[in-house]
PDB file of N, CA and C in Angstrom:
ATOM      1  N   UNK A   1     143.677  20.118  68.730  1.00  0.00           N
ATOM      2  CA  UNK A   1     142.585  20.266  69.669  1.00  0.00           C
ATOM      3  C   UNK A   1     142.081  18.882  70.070  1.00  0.00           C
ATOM      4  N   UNK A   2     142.266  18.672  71.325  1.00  0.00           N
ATOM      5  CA  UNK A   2     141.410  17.356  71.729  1.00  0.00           C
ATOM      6  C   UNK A   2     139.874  17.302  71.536  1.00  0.00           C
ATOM      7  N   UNK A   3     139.280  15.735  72.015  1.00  0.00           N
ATOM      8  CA  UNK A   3     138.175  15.908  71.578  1.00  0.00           C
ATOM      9  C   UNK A   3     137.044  16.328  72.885  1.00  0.00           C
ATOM     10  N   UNK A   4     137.792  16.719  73.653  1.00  0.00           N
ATOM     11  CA  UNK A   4     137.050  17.448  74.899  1.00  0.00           C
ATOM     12  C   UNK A   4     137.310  18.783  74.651  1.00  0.00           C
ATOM     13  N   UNK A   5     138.210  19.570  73.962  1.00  0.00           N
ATOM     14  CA  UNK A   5     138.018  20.971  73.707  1.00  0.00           C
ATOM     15  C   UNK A   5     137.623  20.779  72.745  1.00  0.00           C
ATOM     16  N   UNK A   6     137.054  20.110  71.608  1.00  0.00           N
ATOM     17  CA  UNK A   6     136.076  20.255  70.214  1.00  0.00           C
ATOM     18  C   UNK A   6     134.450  20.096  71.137  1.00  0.00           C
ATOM     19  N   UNK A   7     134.270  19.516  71.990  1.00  0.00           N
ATOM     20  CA  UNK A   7     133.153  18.920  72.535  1.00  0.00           C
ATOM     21  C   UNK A   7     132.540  20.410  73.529  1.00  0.00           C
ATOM     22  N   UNK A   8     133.554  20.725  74.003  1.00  0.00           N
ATOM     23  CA  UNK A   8     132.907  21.840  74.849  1.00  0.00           C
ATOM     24  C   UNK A   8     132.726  23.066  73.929  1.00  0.00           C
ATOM     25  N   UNK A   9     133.999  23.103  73.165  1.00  0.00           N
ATOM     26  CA  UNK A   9     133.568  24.182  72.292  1.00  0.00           C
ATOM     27  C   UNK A   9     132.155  24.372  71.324  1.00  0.00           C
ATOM     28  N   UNK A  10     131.736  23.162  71.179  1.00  0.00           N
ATOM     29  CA  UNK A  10     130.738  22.880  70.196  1.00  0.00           C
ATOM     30  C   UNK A  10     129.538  23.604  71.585  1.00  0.00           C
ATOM     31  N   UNK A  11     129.483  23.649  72.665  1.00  0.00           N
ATOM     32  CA  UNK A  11     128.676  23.910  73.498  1.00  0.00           C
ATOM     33  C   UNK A  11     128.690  25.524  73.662  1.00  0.00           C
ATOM     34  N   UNK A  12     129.736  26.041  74.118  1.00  0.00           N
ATOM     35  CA  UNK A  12     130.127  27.347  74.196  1.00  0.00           C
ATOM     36  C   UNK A  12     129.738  28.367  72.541  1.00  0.00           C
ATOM     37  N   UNK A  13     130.104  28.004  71.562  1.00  0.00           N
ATOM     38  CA  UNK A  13     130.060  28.423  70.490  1.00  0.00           C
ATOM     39  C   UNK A  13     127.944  28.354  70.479  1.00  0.00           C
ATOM     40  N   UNK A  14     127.470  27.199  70.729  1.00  0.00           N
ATOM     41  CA  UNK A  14     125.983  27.176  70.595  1.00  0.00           C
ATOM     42  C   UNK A  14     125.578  27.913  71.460  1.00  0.00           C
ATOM     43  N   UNK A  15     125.628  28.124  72.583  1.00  0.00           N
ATOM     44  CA  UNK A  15     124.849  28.430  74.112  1.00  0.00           C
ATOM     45  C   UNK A  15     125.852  29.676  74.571  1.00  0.00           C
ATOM     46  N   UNK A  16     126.866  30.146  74.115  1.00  0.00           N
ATOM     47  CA  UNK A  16     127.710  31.383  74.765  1.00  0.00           C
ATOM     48  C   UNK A  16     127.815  30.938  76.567  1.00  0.00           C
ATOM     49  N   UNK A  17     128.039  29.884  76.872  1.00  0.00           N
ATOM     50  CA  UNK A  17     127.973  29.666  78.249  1.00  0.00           C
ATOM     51  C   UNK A  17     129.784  29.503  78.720  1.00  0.00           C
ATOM     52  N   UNK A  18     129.536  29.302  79.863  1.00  0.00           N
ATOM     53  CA  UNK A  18     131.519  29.754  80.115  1.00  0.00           C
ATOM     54  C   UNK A  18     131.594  27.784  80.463  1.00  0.00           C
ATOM     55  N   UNK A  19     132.903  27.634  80.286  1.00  0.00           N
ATOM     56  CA  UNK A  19     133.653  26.520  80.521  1.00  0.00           C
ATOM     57  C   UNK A  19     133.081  25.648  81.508  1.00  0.00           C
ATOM     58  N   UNK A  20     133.000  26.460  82.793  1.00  0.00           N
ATOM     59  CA  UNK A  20     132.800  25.799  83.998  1.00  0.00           C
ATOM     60  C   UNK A  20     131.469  25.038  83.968  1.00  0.00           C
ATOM     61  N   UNK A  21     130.475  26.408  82.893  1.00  0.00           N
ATOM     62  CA  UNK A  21     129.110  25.425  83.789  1.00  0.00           C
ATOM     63  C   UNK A  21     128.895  24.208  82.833  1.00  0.00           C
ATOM     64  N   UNK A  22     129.866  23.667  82.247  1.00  0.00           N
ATOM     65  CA  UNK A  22     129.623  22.899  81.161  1.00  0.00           C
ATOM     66  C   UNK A  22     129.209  21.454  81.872  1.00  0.00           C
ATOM     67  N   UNK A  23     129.885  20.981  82.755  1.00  0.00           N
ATOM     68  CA  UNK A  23     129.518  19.865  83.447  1.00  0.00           C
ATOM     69  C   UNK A  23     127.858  19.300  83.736  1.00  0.00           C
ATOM     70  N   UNK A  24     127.144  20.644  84.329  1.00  0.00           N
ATOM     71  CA  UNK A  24     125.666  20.129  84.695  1.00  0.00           C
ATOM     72  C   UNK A  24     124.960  20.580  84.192  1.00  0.00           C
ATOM     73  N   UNK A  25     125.238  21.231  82.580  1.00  0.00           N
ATOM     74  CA  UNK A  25     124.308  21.786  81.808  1.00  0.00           C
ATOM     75  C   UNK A  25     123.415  20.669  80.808  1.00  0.00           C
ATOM     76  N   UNK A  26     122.107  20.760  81.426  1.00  0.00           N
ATOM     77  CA  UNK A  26     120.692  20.354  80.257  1.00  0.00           C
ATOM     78  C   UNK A  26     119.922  21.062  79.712  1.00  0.00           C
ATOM     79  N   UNK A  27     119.501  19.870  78.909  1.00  0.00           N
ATOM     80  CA  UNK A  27     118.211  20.501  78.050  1.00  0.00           C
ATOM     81  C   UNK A  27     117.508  21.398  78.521  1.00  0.00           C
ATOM     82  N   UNK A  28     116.950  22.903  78.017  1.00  0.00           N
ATOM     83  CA  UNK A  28     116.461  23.565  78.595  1.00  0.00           C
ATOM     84  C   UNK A  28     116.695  24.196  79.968  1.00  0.00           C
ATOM     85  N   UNK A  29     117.333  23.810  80.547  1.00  0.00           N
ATOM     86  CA  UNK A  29     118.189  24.770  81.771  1.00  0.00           C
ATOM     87  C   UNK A  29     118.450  26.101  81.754  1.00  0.00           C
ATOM     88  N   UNK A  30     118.779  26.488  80.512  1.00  0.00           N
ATOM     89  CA  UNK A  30     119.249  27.838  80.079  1.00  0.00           C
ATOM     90  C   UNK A  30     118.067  28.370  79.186  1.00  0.00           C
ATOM     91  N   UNK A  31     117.908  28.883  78.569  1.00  0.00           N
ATOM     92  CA  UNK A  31     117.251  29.782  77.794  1.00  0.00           C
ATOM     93  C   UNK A  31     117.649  29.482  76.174  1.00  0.00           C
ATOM     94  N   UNK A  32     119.061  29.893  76.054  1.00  0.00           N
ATOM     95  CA  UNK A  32     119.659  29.540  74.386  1.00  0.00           C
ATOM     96  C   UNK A  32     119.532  27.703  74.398  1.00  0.00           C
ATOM     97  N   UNK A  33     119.599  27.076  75.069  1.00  0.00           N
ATOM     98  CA  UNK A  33     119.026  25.202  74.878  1.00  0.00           C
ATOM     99  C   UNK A  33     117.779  25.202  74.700  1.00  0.00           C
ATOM    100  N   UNK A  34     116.859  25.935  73.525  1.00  0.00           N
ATOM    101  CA  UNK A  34     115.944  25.543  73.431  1.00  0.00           C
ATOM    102  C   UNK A  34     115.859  24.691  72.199  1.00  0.00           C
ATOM    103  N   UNK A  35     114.449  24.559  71.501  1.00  0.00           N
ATOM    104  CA  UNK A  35     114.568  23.076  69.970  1.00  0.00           C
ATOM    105  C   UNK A  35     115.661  23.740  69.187  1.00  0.00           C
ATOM    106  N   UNK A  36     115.608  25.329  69.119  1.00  0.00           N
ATOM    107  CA  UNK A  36     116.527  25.770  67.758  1.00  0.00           C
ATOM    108  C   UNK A  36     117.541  26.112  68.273  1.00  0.00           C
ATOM    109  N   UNK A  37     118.155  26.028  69.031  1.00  0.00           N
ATOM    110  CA  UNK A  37     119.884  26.187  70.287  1.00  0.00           C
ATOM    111  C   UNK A  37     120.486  24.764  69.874  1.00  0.00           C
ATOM    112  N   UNK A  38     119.123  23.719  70.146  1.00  0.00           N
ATOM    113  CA  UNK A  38     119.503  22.652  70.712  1.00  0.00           C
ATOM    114  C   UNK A  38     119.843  21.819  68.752  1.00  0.00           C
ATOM    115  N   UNK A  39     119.108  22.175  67.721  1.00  0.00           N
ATOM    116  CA  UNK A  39     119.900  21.789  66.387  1.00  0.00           C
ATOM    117  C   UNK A  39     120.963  22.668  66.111  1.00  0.00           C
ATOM    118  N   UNK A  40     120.891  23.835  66.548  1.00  0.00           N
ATOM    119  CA  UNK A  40     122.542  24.460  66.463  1.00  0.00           C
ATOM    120  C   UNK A  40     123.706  23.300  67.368  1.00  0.00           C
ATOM    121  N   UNK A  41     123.687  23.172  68.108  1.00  0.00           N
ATOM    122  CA  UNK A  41     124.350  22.295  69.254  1.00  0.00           C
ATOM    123  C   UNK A  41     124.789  21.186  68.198  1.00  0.00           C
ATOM    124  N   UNK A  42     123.332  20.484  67.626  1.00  0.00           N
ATOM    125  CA  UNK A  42     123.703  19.046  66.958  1.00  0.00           C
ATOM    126  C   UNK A  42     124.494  19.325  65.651  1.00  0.00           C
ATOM    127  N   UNK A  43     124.749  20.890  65.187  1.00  0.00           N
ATOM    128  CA  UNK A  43     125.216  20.559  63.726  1.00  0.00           C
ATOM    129  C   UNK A  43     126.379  21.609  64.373  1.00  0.00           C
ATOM    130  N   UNK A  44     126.879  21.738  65.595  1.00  0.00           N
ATOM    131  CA  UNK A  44     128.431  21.895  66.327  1.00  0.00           C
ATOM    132  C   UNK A  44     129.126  20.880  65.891  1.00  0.00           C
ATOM    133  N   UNK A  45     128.268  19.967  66.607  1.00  0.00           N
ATOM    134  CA  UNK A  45     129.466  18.620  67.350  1.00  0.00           C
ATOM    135  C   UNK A  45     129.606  17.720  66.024  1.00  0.00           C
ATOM    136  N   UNK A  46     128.520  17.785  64.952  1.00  0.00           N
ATOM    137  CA  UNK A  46     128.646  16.836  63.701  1.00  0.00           C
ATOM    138  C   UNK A  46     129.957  17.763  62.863  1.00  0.00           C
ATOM    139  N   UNK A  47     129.755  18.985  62.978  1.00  0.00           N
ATOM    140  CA  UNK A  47     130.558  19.627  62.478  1.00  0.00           C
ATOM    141  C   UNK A  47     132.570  18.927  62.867  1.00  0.00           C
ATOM    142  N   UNK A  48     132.167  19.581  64.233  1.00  0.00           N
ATOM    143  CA  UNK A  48     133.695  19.116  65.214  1.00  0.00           C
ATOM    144  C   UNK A  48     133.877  17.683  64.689  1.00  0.00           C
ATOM    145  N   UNK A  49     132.938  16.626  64.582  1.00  0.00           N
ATOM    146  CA  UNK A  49     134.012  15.645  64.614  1.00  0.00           C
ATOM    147  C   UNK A  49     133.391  14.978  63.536  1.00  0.00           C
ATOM    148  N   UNK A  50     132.794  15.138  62.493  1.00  0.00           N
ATOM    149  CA  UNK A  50     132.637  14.827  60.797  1.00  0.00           C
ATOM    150  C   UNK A  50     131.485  13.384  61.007  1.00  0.00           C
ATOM    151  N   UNK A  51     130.430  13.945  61.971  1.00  0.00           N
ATOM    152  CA  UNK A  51     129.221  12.536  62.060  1.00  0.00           C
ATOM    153  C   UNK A  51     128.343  13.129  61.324  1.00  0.00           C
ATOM    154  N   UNK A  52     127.560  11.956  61.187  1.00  0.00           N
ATOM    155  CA  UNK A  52     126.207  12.724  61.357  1.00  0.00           C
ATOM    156  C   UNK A  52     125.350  11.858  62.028  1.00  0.00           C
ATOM    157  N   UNK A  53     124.688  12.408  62.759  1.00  0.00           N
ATOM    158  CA  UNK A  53     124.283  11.723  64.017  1.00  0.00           C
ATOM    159  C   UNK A  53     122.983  11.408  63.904  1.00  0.00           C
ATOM    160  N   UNK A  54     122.456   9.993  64.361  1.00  0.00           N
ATOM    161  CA  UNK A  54     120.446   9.707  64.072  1.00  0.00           C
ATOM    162  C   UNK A  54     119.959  10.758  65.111  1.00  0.00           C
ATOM    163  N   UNK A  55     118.209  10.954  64.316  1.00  0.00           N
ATOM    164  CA  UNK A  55     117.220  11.253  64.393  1.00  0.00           C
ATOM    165  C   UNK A  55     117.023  10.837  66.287  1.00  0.00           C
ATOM    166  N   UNK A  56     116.933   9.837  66.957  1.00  0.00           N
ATOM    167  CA  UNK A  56     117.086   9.030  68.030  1.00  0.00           C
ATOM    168  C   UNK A  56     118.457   9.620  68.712  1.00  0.00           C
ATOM    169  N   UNK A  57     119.271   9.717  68.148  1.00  0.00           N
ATOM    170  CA  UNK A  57     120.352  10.183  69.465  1.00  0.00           C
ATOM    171  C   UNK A  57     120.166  11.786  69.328  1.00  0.00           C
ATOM    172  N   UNK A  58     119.850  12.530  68.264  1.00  0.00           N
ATOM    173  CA  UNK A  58     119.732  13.696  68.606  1.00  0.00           C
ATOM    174  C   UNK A  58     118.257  14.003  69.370  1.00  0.00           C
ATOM    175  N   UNK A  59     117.554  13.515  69.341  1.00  0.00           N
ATOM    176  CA  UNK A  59     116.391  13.614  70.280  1.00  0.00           C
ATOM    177  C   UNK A  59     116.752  12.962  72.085  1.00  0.00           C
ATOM    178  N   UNK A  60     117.660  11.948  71.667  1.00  0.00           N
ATOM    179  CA  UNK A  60     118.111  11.958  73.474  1.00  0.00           C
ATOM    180  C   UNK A  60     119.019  12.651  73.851  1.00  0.00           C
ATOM    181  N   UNK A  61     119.503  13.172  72.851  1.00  0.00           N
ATOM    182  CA  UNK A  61     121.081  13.874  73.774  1.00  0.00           C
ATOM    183  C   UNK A  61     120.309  15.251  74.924  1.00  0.00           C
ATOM    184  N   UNK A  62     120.382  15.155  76.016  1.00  0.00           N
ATOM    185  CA  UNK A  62     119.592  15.885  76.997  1.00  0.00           C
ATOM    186  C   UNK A  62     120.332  16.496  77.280  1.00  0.00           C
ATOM    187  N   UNK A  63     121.916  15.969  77.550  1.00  0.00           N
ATOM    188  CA  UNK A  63     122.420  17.191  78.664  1.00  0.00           C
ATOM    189  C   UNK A  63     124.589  16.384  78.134  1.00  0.00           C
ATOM    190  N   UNK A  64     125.196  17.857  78.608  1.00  0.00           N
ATOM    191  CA  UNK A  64     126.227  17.434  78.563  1.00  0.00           C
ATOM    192  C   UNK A  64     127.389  16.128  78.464  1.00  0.00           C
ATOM    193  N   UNK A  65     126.652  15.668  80.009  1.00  0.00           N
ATOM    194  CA  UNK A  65     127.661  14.131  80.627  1.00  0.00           C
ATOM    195  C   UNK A  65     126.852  13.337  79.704  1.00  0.00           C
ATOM    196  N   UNK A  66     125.439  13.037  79.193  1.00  0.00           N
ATOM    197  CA  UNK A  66     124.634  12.150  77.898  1.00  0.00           C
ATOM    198  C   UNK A  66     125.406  12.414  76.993  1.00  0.00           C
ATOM    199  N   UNK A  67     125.719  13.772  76.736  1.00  0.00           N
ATOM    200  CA  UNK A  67     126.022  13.351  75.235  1.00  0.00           C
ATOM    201  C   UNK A  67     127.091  12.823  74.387  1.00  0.00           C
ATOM    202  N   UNK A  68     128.040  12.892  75.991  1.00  0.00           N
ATOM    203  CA  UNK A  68     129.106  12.227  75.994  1.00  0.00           C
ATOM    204  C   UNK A  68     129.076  11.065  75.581  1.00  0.00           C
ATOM    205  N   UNK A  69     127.781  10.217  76.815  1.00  0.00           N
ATOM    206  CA  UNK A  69     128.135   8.794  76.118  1.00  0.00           C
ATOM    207  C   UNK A  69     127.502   8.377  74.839  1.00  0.00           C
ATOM    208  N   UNK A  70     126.660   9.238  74.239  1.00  0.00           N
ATOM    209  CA  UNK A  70     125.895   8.886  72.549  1.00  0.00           C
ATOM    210  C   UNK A  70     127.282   8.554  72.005  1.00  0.00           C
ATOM    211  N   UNK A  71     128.294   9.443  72.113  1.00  0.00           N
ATOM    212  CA  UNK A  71     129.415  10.086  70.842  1.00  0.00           C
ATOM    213  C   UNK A  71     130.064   8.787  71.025  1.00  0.00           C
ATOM    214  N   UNK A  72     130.397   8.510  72.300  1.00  0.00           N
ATOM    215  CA  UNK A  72     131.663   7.510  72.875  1.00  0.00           C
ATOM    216  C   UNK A  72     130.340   5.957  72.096  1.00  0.00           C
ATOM    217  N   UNK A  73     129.319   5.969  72.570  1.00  0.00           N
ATOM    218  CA  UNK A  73     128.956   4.568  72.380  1.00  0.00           C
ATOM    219  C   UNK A  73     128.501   4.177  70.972  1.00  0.00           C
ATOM    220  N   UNK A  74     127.855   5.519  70.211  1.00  0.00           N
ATOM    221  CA  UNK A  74     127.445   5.565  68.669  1.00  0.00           C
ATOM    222  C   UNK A  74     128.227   5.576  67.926  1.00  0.00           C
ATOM    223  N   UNK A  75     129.152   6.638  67.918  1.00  0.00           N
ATOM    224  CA  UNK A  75     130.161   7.082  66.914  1.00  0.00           C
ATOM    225  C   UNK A  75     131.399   7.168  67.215  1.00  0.00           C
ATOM    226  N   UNK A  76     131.801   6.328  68.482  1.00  0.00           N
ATOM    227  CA  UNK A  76     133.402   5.861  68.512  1.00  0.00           C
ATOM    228  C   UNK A  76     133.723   7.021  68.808  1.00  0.00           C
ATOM    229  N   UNK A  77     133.486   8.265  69.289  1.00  0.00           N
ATOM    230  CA  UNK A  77     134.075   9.311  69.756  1.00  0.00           C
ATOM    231  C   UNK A  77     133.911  10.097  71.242  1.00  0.00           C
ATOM    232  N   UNK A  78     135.381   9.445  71.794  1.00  0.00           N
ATOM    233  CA  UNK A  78     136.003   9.492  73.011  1.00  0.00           C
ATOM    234  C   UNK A  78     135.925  10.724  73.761  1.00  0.00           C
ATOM    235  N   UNK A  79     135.361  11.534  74.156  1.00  0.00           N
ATOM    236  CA  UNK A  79     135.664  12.588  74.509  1.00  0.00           C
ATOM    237  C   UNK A  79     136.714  13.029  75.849  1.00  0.00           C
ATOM    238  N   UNK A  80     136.633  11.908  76.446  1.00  0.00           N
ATOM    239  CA  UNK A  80     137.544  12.030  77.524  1.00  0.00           C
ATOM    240  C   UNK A  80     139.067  11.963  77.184  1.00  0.00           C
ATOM    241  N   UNK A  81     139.346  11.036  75.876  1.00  0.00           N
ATOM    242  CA  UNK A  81     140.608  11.070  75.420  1.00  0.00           C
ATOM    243  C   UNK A  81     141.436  12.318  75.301  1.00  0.00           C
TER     244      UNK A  81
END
């Protein structure tokens, strides 16, 4: 599994949302992204790729294309790869 199907999956599995709308999905946009969606979400993606992520990036990660770059710029994990 690449780390763009661990990354979306970590989204889909939290939020039950389909593939597509994964691109322009934020914080609170939906209903299931709320505070307790949104620590399900953070203990997805720590899960998927074995981080554990600060206090500070899980409070900024806002929206999809962000949280991309936390992973890529914090924790060395590429998602576009």
């Amino acid at each position: 599994m690449t780390n763009l199907e661990k990354y979306d999956k970590a989204f889909i599995d939290a939020f039950n949302v389909a593939a597509e709308d994964l691109p322009n999905l934020k914080y609170q946009d939906i209903a299931a992204w709320d505070s307790v969606g949104h620590m399900s979400l953070m203990a997805n993606i720590e899960d998927s790729f074995d981080i554990m992520m600060e206090v500070e990036d899980i409070m900024d990660f806002s929206s999809y294309a962000h949280g991309k770059e936390i992973l890529k710029a914090n924790y060395e994990v590429d998602i576009e790869a």
